[in-house]
Protein backbone atom coordinates (compact mmCIF):
# COMPACT_ATOMS: atom_id res chain seq x y z
CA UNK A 1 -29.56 -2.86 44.47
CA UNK A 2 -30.88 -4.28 40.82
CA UNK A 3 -28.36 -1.32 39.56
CA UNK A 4 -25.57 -3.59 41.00
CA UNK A 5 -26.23 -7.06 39.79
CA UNK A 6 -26.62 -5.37 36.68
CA UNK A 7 -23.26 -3.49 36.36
CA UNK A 8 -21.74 -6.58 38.12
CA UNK A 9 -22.73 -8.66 35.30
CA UNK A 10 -21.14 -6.64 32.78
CA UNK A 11 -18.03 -7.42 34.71
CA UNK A 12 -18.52 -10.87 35.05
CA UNK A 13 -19.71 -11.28 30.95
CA UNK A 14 -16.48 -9.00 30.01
CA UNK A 15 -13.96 -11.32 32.19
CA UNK A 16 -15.71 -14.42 30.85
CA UNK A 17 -14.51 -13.07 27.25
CA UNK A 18 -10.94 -12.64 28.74
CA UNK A 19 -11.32 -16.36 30.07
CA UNK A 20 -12.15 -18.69 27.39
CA UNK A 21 -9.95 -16.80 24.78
CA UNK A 22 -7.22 -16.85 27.30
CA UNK A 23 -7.67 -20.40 28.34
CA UNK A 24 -7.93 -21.76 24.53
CA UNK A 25 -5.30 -19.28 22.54
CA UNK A 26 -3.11 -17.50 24.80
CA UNK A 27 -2.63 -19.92 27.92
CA UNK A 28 -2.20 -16.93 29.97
CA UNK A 29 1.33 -16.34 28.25
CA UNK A 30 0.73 -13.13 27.06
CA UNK A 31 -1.22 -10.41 26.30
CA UNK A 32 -2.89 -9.18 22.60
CA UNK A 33 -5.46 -6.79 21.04
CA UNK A 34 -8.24 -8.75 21.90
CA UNK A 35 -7.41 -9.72 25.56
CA UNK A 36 -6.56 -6.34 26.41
CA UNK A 37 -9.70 -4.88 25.08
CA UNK A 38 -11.57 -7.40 27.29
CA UNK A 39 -10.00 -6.69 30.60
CA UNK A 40 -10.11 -2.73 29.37
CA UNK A 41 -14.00 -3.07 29.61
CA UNK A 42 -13.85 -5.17 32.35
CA UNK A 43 -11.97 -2.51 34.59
CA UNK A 44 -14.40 -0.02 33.60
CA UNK A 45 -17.75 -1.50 34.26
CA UNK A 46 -15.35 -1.84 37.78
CA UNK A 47 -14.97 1.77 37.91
CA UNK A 48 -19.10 1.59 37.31
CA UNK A 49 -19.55 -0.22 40.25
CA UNK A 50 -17.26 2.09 42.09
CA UNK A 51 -18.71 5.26 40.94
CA UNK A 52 -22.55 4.04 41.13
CA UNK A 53 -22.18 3.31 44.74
CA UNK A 54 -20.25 6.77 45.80
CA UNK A 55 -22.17 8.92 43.44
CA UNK A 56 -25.60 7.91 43.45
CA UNK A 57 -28.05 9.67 45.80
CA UNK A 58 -25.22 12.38 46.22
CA UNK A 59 -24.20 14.04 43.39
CA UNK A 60 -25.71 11.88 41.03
CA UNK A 61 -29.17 10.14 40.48
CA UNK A 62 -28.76 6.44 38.98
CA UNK A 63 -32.47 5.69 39.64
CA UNK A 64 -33.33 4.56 35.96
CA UNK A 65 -30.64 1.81 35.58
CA UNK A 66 -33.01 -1.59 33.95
CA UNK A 67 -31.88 -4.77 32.32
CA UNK A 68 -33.30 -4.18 28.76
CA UNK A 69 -30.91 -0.95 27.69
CA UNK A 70 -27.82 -3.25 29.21
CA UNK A 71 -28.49 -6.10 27.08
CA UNK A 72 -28.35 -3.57 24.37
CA UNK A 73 -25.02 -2.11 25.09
CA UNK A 74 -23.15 -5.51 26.17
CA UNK A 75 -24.30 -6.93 22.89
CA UNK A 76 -22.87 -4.10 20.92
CA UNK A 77 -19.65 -4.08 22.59
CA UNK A 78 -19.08 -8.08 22.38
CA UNK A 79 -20.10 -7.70 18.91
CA UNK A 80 -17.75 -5.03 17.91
CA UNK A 81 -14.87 -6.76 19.60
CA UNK A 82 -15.33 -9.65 17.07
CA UNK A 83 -12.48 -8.13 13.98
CA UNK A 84 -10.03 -7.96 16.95
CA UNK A 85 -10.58 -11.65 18.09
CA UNK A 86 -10.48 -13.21 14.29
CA UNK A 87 -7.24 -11.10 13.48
CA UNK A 88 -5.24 -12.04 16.79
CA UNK A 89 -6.48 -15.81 16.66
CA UNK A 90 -5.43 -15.94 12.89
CA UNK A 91 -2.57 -14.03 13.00
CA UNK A 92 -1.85 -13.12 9.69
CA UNK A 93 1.53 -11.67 7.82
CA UNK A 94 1.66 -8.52 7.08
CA UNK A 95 2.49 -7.82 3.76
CA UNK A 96 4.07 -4.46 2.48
CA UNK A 97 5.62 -3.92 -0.61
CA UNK A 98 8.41 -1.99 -1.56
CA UNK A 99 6.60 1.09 -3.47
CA UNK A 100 4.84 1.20 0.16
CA UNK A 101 7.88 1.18 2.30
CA UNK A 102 9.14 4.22 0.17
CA UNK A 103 5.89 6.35 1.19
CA UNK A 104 6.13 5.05 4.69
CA UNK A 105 10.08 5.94 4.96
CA UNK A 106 9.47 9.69 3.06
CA UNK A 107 6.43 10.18 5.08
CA UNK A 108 8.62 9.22 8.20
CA UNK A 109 11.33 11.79 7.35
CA UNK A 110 8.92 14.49 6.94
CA UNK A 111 7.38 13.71 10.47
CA UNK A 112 11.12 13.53 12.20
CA UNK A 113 11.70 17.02 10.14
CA UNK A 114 8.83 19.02 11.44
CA UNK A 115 8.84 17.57 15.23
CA UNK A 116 12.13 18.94 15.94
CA UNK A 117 11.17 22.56 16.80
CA UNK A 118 8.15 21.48 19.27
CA UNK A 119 9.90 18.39 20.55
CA UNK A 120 13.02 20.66 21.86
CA UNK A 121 10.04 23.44 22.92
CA UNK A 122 7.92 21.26 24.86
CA UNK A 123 11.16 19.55 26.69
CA UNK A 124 12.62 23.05 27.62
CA UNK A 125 8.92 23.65 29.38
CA UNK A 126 8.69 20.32 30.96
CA UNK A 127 10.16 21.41 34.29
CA UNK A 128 8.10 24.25 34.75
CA UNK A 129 5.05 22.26 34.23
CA UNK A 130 6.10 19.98 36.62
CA UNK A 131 7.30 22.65 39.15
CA UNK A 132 3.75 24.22 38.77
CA UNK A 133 1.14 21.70 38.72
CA UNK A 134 -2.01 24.26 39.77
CA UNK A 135 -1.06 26.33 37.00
CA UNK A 136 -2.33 23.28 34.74
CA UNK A 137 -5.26 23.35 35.98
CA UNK A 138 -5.95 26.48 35.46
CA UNK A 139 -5.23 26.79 31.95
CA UNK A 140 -7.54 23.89 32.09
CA UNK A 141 -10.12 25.93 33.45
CA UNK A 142 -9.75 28.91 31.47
CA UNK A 143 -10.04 26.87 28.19
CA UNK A 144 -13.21 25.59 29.43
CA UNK A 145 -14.87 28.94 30.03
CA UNK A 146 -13.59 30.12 26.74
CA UNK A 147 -10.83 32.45 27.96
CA UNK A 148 -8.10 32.17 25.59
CA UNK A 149 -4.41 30.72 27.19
CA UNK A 150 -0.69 31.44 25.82
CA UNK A 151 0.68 28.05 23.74
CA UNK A 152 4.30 27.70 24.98
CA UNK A 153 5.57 27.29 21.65
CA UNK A 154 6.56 29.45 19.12
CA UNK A 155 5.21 30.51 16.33
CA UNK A 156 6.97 28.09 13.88
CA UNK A 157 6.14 25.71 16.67
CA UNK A 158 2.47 25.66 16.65
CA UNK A 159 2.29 25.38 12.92
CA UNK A 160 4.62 22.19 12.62
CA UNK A 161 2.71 20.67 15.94
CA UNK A 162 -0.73 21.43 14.07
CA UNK A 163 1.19 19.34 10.92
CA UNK A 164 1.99 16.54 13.53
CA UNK A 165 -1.87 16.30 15.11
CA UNK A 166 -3.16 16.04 11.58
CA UNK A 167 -0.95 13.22 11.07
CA UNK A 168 -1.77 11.80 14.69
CA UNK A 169 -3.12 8.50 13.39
CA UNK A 170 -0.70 7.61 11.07
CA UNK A 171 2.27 8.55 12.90
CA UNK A 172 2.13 5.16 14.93
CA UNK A 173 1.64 3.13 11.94
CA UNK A 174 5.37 4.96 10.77
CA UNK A 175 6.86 3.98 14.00
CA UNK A 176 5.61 0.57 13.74
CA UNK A 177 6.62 -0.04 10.54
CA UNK A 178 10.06 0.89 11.02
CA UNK A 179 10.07 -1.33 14.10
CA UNK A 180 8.94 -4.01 11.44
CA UNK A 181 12.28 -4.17 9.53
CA UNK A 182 14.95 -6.35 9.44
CA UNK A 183 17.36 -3.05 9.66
CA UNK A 184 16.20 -0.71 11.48
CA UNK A 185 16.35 3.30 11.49
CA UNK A 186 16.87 4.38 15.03
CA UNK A 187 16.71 8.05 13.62
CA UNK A 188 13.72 7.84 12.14
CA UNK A 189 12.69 5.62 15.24
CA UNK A 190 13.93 8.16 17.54
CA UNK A 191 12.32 11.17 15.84
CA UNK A 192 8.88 9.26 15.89
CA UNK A 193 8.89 8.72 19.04
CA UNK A 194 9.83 12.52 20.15
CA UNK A 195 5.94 13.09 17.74
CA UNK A 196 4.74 11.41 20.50
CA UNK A 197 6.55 12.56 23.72
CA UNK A 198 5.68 16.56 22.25
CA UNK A 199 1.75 15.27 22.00
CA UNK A 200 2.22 13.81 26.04
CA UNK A 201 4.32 17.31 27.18
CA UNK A 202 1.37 19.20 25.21
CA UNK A 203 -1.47 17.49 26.64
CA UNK A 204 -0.11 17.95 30.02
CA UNK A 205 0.94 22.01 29.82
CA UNK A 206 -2.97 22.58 28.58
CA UNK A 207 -4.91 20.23 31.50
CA UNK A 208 -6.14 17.78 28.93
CA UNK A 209 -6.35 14.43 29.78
CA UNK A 210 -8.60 13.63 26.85
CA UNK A 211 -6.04 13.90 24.40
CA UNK A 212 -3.14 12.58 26.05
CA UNK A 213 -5.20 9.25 27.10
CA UNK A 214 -6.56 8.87 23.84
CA UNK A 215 -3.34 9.00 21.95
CA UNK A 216 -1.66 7.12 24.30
CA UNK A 217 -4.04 4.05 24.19
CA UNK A 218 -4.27 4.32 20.20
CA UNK A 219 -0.49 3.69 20.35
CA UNK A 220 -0.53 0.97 22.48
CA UNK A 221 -3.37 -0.92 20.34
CA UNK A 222 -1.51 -0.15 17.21
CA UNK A 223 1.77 -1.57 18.46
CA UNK A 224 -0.30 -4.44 20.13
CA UNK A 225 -1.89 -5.11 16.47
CA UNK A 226 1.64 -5.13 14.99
CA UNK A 227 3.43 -6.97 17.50
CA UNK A 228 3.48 -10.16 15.64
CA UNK A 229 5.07 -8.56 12.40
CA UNK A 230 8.17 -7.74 14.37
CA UNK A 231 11.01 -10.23 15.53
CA UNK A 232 11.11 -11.08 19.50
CA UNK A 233 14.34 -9.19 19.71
CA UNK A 234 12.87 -6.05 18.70
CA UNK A 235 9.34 -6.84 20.84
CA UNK A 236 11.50 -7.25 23.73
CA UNK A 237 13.03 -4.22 23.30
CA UNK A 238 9.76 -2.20 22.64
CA UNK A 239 8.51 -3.48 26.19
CA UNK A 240 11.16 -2.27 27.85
CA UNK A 241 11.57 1.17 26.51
CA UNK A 242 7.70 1.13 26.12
CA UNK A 243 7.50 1.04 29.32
CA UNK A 244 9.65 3.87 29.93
CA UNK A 245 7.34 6.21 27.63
CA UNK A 246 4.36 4.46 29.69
CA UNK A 247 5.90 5.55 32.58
CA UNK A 248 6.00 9.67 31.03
CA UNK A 249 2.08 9.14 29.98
CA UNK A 250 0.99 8.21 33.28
CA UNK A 251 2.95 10.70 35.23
CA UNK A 252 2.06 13.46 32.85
CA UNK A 253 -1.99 11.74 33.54
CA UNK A 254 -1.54 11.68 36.77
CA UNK A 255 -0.13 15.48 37.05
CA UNK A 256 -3.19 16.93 35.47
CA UNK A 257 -5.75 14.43 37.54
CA UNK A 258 -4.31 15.57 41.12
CA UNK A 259 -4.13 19.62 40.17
CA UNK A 260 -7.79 19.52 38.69
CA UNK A 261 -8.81 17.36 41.54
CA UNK A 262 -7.05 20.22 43.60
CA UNK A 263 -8.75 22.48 41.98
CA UNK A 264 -12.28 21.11 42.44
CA UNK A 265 -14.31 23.44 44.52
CA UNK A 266 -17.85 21.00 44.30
CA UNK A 267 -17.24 18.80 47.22
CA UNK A 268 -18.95 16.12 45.70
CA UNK A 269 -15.61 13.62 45.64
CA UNK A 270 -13.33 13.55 48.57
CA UNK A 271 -10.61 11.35 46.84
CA UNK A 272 -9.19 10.83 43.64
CA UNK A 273 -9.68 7.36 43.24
CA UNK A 274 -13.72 7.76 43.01
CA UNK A 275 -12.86 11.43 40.74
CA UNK A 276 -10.77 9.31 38.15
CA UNK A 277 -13.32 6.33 38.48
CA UNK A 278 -16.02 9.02 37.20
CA UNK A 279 -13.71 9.23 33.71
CA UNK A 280 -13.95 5.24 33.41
CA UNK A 281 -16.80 4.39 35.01
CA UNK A 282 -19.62 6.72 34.60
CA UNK A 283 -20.58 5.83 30.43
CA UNK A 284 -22.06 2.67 30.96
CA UNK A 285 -24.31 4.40 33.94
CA UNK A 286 -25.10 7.38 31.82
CA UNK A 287 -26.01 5.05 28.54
CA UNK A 288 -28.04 2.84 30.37
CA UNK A 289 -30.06 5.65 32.67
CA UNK A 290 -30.73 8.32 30.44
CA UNK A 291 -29.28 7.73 26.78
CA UNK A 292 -31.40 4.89 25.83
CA UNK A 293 -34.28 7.28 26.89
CA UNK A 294 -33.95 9.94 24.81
CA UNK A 295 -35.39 10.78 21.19
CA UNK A 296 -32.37 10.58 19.13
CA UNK A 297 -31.14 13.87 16.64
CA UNK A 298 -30.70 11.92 13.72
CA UNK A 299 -28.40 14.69 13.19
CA UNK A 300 -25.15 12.89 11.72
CA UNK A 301 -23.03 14.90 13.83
CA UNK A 302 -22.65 11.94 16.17
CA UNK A 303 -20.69 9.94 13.52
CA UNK A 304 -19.91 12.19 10.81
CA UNK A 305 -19.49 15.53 12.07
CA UNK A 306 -17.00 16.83 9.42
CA UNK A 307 -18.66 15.42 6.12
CA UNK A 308 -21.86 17.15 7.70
CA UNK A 309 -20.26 20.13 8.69
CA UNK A 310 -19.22 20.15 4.49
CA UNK A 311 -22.91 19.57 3.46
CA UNK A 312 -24.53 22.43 5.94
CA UNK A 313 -21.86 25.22 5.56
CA UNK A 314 -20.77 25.18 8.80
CA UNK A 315 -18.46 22.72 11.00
CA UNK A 316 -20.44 22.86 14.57
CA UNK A 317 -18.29 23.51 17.82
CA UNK A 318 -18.49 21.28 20.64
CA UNK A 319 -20.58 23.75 22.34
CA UNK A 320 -22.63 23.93 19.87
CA UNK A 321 -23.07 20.19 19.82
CA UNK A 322 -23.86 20.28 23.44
CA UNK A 323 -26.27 23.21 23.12
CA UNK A 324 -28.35 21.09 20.77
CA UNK A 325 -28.33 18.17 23.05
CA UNK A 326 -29.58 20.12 26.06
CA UNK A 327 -32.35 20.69 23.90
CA UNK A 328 -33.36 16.57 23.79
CA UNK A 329 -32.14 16.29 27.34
CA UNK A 330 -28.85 15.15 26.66
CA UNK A 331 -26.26 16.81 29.12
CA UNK A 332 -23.10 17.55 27.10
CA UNK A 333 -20.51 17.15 29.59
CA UNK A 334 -20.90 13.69 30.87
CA UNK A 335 -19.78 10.47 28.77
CA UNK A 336 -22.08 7.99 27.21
CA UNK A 337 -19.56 5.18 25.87
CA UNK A 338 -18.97 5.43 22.45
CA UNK A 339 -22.17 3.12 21.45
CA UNK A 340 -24.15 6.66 21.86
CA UNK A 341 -22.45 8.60 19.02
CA UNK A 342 -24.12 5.86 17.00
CA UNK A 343 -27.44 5.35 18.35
CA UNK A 344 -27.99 9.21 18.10
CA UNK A 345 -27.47 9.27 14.25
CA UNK A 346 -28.99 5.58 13.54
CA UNK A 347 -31.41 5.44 16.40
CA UNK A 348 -31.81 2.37 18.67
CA UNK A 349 -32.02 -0.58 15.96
CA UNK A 350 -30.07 1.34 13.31
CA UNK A 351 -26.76 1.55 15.48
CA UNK A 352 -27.21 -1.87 16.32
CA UNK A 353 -27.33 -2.54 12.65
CA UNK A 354 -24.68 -0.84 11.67
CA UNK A 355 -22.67 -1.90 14.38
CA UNK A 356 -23.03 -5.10 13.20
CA UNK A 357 -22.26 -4.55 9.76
CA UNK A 358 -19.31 -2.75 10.45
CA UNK A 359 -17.67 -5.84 12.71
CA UNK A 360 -18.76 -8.29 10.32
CA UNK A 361 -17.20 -6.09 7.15
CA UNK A 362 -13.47 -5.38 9.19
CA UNK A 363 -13.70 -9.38 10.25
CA UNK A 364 -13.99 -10.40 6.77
CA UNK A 365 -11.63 -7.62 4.77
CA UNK A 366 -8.26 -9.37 4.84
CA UNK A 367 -6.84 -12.82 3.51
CA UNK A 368 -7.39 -15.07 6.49
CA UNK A 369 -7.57 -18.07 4.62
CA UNK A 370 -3.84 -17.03 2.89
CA UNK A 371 -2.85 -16.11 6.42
CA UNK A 372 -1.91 -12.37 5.15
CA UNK A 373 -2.90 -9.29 5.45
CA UNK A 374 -2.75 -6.34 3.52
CA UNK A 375 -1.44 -2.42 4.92
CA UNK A 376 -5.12 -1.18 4.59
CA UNK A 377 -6.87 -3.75 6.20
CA UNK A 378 -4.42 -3.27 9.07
CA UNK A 379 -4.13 0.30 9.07
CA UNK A 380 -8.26 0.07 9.20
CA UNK A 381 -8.34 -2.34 12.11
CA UNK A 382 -6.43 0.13 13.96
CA UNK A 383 -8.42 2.95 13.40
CA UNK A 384 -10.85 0.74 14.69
CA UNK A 385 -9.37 -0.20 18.02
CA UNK A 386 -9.21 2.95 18.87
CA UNK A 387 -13.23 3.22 18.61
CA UNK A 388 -12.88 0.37 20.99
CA UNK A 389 -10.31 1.88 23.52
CA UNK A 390 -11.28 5.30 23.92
CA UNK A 391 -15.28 3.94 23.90
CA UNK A 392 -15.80 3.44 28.17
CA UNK A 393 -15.98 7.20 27.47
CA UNK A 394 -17.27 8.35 24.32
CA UNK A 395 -16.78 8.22 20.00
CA UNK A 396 -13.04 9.45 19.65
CA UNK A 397 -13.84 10.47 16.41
CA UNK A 398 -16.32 12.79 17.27
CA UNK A 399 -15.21 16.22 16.46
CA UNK A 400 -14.21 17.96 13.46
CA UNK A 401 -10.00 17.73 14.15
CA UNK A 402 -10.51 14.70 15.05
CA UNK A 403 -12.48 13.48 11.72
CA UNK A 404 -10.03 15.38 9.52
CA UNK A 405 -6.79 13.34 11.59
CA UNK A 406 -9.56 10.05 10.12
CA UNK A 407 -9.94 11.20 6.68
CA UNK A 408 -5.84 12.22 6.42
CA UNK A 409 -4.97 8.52 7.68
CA UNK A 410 -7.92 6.68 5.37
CA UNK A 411 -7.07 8.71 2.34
CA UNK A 412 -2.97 7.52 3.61
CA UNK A 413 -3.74 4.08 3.49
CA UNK A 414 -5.74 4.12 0.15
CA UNK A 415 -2.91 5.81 -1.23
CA UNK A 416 -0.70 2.89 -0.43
CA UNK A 417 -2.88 0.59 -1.07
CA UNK A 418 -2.30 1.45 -4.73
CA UNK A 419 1.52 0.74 -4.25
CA UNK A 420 1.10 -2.62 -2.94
CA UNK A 421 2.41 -4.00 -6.11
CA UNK A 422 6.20 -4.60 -5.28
């Protein structure tokens, strides 16, 4: 019963947040970075509440939930929330210079170019992924017991798509910034946007919902980041067809959810509802019970798995990873939010620290007082958000693709941070 009022508050605390922003800046008109993120956590420590009472004693023991280790973790979430609150209350102007729009509009050629093959691929094998939606699932399955699966695309294919999930980040800063000018490029807006309709078809012919949710609610934050650089005409626009694309991400989600929930053979959850609350839901329960417990690696694989894997020789697998945590009693296929990746490189009051440190550095980074803001400091807030997003679950940025896609879009912006001089 303590478990409850605990998880409970979390809800309460994250809709407070919501509140008194809402009530003093947005009046309930609309809906930003900041607002979003609150009613994001919000629904999640919901999905807590949902899972903890159809999971535990069942399938699940939530015996070790205390007060101390939630403290912790609402404190480091608030805290990290803070760049997104000072950049949507101060709105600043984005500033890019010409030199930068020329990268931005070659880069965005080059992207259209190479997604043309996988885009027309992936939309010739829609139908039969929708016509067969147990056949997802099992490639799902196979790729988790290490059987290898046939990619639909071609040759050619797979080597332009690897191009385009290297470039993963950036590509929605290059759609964004085309939806920022006063003339806009609906080619280059078009082929953009078919980069990220081949990443939703992908995601959905291989089972993964990881991928396809994480991408999908990096987009939204970065579009939600730059909605104020671009005119109402165009914002009202975006909604509308954004919704559209919405509409393909959630029925491409919600294909792979029902054939792997078909495919369950465990027993332990008889609906969907309480299987997909386990995805939101279950990383504040897992933190809070048995992460805080635990002796942490100090491995710097949590945080920085691919400049380790550089030092030691040897970039470690996700098994691997999860091989070494079974070894501290950390079970590798359950989520711990994303406050974990941290705490098992720092330890306890080192994440906390840097946590800290690293809201106070990206709320301070950018002319506030000028009212502008610069491509990098942008471009780094939204590599942030998605930190934030994809957290209920666990550190996006955790393995080794996925820290070369961060260095590719950090070494990007510092590249055009050099050509901010018009």
């Amino acid at each position: 019963m303590e478990a409850n009022y605990i998880i409970l508050a979390s809800i309460v605390l994250f809709l407070t947040a919501f509140l008194l922003y809402s009530i003093r800046f947005t009046k309930f008109i609309g809906l930003d970075a900041y607002s979003f993120v609150c009613m994001f956590y919000a629904f999640s420590a919901f999905c807590s509440f949902v899972f903890y009472n159809a999971s535990n004693g069942l399938f699940r023991d939530y015996y070790n939930i205390t007060i101390p280790p939630a403290i912790y973790w609402n404190f480091c979430i608030l805290v990290s929330f803070l760049p997104l609150r000072k950049y949507c209350v101060s709105t600043p102007k984005l500033i890019v210079s010409n030199k930068q729009y020329f990268i931005i509009d070659k880069l965005s050629v080059f992207m259209c170019v190479i997604a043309i093959l996988p885009f027309v691929e992936s939309i010739l094998h829609l139908p039969s992924i929708l016509a067969n939606q147990s056949a997802v699932a099992d490639i799902y399955d196979k790729r988790l017991s290490g059987i290898a699966t046939n990619d639909y695309l071609s040759w050619f294919g797979r080597k332009f798509y690897f191009i385009e999930m290297l470039f993963s980040l950036v590509t929605p800063w290059l759609l964004c910034f085309q939806l920022k000018k006063d003339r806009l490029n609906k080619k280059l807006i078009f082929g953009l946007i078919a980069c990220v309709l081949t990443d939703i078809i992908h995601e959905m012919s291989n089972g993964g919902r990881s991928g396809l949710v994480q991408n999908f609610l990096y987009l939204f934050m970065v579009y939600m980041l730059f909605k104020g650089q671009m005119s109402p005409k165009v914002v009202k626009k975006v909604n509308f067809y954004g919704l559209i694309i919405c509409g393909v991400a959630v029925m491409g989600l919600m294909v792979v959810t029902l054939a792997r929930f078909a495919n369950d053979d465990s027993g332990n959850m008889d609906n969907p509802f309480i299987w997909m609350s386990l995805y939101a839901g279950e990383g504040l329960l897992n933190f809070n019970n048995n992460y805080w417990y635990i002796n942490p690696p100090y491995s710097g694989y949590g945080v920085n798995s691919f400049l380790m894997g550089i030092i030691d020789g040897h970039f470690r697998t996700v098994e691997e990873s999860w091989e070494d945590g079974f070894k501290l009693g950390i079970q590798g296929n359950i989520f711990y939010t994303w406050v974990s990746s941290f705490f098992s490189d720092f330890g306890k009051y080192g994440a906390l620290i840097i946590i800290c440190l690293m809201s106070f550095v990206l709320s301070t980074f950018r002319s506030y007082k000028r009212k502008r803001i610069s491509v990098f400091s942008l471009g780094l807030l939204c590599l942030y958000s998605k930190i934030l997003v994809v957290g209920v679950t666990f550190y996006t940025y955790t393995t080794t693709y996925n820290q070369m896609a961060l260095y590719i879009a950090v070494v990007f912006l510092l590249y055009l941070n050099k050509m901010k001089k018009i």
